[in-house]
C-alpha atoms as a PDB file:
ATOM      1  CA  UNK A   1     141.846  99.961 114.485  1.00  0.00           C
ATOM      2  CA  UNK A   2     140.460  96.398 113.770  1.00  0.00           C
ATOM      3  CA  UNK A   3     143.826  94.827 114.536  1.00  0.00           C
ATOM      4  CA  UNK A   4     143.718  96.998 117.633  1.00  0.00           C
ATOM      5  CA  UNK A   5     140.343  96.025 118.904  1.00  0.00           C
ATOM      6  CA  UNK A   6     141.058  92.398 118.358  1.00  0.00           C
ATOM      7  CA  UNK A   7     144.111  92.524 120.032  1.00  0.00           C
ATOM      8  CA  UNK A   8     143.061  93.993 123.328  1.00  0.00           C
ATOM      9  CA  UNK A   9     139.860  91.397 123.349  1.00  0.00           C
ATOM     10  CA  UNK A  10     142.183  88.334 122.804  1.00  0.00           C
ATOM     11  CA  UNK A  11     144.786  90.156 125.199  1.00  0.00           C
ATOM     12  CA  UNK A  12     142.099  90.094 128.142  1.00  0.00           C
ATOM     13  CA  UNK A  13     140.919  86.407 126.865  1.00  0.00           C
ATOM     14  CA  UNK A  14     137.839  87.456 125.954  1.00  0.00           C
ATOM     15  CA  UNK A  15     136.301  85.061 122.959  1.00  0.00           C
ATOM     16  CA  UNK A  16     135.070  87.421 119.949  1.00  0.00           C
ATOM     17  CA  UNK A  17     132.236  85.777 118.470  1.00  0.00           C
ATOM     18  CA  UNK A  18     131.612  86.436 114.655  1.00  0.00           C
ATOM     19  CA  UNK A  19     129.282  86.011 112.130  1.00  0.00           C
ATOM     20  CA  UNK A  20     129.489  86.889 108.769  1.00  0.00           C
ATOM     21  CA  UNK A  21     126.030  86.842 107.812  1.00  0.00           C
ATOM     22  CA  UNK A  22     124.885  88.491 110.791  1.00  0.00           C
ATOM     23  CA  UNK A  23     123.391  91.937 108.881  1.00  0.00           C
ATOM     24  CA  UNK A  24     120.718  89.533 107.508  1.00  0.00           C
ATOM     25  CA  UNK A  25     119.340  90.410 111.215  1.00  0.00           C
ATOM     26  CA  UNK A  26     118.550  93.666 110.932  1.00  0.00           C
ATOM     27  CA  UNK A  27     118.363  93.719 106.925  1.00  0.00           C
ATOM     28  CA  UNK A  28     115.387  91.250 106.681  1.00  0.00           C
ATOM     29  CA  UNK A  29     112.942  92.724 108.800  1.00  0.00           C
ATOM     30  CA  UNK A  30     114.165  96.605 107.777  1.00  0.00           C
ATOM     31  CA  UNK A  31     113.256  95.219 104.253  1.00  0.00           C
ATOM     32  CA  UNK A  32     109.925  93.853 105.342  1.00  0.00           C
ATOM     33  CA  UNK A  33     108.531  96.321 107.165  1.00  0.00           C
ATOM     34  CA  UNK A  34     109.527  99.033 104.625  1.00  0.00           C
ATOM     35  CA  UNK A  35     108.197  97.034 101.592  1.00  0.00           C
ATOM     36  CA  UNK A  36     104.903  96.164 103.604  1.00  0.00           C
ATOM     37  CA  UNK A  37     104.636 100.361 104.415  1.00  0.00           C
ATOM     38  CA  UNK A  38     105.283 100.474 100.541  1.00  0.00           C
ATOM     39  CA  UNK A  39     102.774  98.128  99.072  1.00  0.00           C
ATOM     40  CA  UNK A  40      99.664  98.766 101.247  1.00  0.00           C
ATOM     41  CA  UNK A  41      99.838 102.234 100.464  1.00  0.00           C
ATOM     42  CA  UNK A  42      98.743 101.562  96.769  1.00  0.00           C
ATOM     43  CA  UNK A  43      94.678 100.309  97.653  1.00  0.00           C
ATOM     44  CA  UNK A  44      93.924 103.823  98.261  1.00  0.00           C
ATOM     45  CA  UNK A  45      96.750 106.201  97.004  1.00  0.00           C
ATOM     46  CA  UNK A  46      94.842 109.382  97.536  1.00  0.00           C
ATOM     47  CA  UNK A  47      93.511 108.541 100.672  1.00  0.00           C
ATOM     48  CA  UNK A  48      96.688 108.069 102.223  1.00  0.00           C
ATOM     49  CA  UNK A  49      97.985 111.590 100.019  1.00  0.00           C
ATOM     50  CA  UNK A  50      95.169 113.408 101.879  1.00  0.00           C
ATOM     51  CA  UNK A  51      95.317 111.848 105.327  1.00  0.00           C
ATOM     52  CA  UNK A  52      98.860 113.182 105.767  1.00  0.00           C
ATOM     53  CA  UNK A  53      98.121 116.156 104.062  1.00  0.00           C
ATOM     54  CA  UNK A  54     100.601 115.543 101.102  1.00  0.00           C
ATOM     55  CA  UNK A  55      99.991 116.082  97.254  1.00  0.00           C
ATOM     56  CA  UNK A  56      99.471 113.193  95.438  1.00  0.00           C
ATOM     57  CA  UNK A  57     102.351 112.937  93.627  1.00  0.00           C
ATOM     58  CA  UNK A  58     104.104 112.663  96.456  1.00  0.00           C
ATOM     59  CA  UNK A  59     102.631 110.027  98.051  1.00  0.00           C
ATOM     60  CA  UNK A  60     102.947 107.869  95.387  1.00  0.00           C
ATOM     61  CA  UNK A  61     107.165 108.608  94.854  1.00  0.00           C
ATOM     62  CA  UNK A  62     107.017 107.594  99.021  1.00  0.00           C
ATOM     63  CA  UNK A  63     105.166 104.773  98.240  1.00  0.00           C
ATOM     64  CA  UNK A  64     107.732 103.275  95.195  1.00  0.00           C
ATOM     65  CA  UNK A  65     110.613 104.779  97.363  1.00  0.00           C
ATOM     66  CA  UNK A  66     109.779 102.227  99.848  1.00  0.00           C
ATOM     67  CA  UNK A  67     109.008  99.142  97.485  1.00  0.00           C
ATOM     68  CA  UNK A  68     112.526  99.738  95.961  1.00  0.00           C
ATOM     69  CA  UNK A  69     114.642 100.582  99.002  1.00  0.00           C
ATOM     70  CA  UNK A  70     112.965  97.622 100.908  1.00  0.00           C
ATOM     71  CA  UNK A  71     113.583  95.322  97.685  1.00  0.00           C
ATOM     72  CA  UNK A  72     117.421  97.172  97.155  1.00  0.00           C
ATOM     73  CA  UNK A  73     117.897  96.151 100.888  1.00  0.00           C
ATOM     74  CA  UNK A  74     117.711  92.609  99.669  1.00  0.00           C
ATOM     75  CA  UNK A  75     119.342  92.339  96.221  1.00  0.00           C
ATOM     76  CA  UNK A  76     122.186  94.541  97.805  1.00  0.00           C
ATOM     77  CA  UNK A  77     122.953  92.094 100.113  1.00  0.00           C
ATOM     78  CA  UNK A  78     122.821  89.061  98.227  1.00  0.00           C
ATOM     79  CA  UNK A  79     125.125  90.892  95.958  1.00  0.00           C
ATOM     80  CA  UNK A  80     128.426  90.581  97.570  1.00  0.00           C
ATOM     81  CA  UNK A  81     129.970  93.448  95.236  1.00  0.00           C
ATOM     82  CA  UNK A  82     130.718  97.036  95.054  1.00  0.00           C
ATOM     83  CA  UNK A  83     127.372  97.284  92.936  1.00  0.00           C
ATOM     84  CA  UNK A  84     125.651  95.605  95.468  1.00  0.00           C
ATOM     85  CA  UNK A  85     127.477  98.000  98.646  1.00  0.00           C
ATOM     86  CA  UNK A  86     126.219 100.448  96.180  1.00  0.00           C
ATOM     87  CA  UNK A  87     122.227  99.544  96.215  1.00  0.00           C
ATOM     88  CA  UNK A  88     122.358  98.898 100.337  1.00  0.00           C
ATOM     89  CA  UNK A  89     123.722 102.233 100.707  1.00  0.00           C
ATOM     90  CA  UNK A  90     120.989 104.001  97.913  1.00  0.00           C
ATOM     91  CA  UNK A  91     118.400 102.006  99.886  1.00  0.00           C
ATOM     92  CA  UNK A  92     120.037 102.959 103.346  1.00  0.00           C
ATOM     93  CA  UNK A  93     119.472 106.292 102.061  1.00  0.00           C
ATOM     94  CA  UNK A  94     115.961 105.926 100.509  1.00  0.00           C
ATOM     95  CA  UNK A  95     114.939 104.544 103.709  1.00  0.00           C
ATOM     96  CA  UNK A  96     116.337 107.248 106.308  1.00  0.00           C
ATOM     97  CA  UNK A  97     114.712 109.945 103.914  1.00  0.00           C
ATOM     98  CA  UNK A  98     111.149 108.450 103.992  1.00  0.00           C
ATOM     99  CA  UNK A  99     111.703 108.019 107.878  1.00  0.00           C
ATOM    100  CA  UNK A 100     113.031 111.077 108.782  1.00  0.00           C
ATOM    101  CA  UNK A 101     110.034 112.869 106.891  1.00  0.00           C
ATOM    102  CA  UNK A 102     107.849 110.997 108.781  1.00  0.00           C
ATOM    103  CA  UNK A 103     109.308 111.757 111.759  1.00  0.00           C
ATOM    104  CA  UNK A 104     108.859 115.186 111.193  1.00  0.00           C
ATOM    105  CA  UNK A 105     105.840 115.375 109.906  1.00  0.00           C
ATOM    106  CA  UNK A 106     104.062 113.335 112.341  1.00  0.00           C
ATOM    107  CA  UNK A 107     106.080 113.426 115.877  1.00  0.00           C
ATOM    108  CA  UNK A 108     107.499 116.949 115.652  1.00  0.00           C
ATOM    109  CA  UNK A 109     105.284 118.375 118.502  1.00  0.00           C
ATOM    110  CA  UNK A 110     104.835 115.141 120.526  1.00  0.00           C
ATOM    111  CA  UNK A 111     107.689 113.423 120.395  1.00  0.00           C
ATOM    112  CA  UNK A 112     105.365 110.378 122.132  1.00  0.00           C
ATOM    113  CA  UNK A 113     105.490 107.126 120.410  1.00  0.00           C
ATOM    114  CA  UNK A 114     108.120 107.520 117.589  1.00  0.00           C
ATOM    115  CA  UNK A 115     110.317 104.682 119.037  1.00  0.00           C
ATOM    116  CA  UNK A 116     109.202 102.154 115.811  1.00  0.00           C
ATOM    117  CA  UNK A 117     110.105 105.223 113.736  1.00  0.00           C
ATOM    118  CA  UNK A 118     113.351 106.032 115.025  1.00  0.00           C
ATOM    119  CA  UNK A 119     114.473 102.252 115.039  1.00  0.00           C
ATOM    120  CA  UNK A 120     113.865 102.333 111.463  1.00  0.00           C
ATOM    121  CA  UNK A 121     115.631 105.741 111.022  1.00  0.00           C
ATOM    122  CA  UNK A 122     118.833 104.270 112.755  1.00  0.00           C
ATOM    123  CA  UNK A 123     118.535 100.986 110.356  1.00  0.00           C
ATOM    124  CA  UNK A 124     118.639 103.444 107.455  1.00  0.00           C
ATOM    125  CA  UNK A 125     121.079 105.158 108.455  1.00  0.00           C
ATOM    126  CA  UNK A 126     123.443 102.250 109.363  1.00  0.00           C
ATOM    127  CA  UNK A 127     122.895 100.652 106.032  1.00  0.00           C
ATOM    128  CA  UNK A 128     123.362 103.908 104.363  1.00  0.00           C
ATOM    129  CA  UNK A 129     126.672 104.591 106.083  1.00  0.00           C
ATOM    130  CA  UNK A 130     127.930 100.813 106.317  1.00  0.00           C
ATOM    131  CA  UNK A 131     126.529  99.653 103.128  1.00  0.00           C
ATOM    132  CA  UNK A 132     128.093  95.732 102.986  1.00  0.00           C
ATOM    133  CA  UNK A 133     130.966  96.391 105.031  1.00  0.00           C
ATOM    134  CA  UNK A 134     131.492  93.509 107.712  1.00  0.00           C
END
């Protein structure tokens, strides 16, 4: 399907720009945002637990779920492997999990607002289902 796409663009004269280290773009700030969500969570661990209303425990696996997806985004993408396709996708994963809870534990009456969230959601899930795929 490639081949196909490519064909009909060059067909219509069309110039198909490429880059191949283009999911830097959307990799580098995923990561940062998702290890910064991670690491100021640890200050005041139960804090955060109670705010949300979540046990402890709980809060803490969320909080080294983030560090490690948002690190895995990075070391899976500097590893240009099937190891490394193999850490974006876990952290693709990680990351849509964390998101989605979020999502539905904070916007599932409103709905309002949840446009950061959902951006992050889609990165997730992209990363997840892509993994290091150009």
């Amino acid at each position: 399907m490639t081949a196909e796409l490519t064909n009909n663009r060059a067909s219509l004269g069309l110039p198909v720009p490429t880059l191949g280290g283009a999911h830097w773009f959307l990799r580098l700030p995923l990561a940062a945002i998702i290890l910064n969500e991670g690491v100021t969570k640890f200050p005041d661990l139960a804090a955060g637990a109670a705010a949300f209303g979540l046990p402890l425990f709980l809060w803490v696996l969320v909080a080294l779920g983030e560090i490690a997806a948002g690190a895995g985004l990075l070391v899976g993408g500097a590893i240009r492997n099937r190891f490394g396709d193999l850490i974006t996708r876990a952290s693709g994963l990680v990351i849509a999990g964390i998101v989605a809870g979020v999502i539905l534990l904070v916007y599932l009456g409103p709905w309002t607002g949840m446009q950061f969230h959902l951006m992050l959601l889609a990165g997730g899930l992209f990363f997840m289902l892509r993994g290091n795929q150009s």
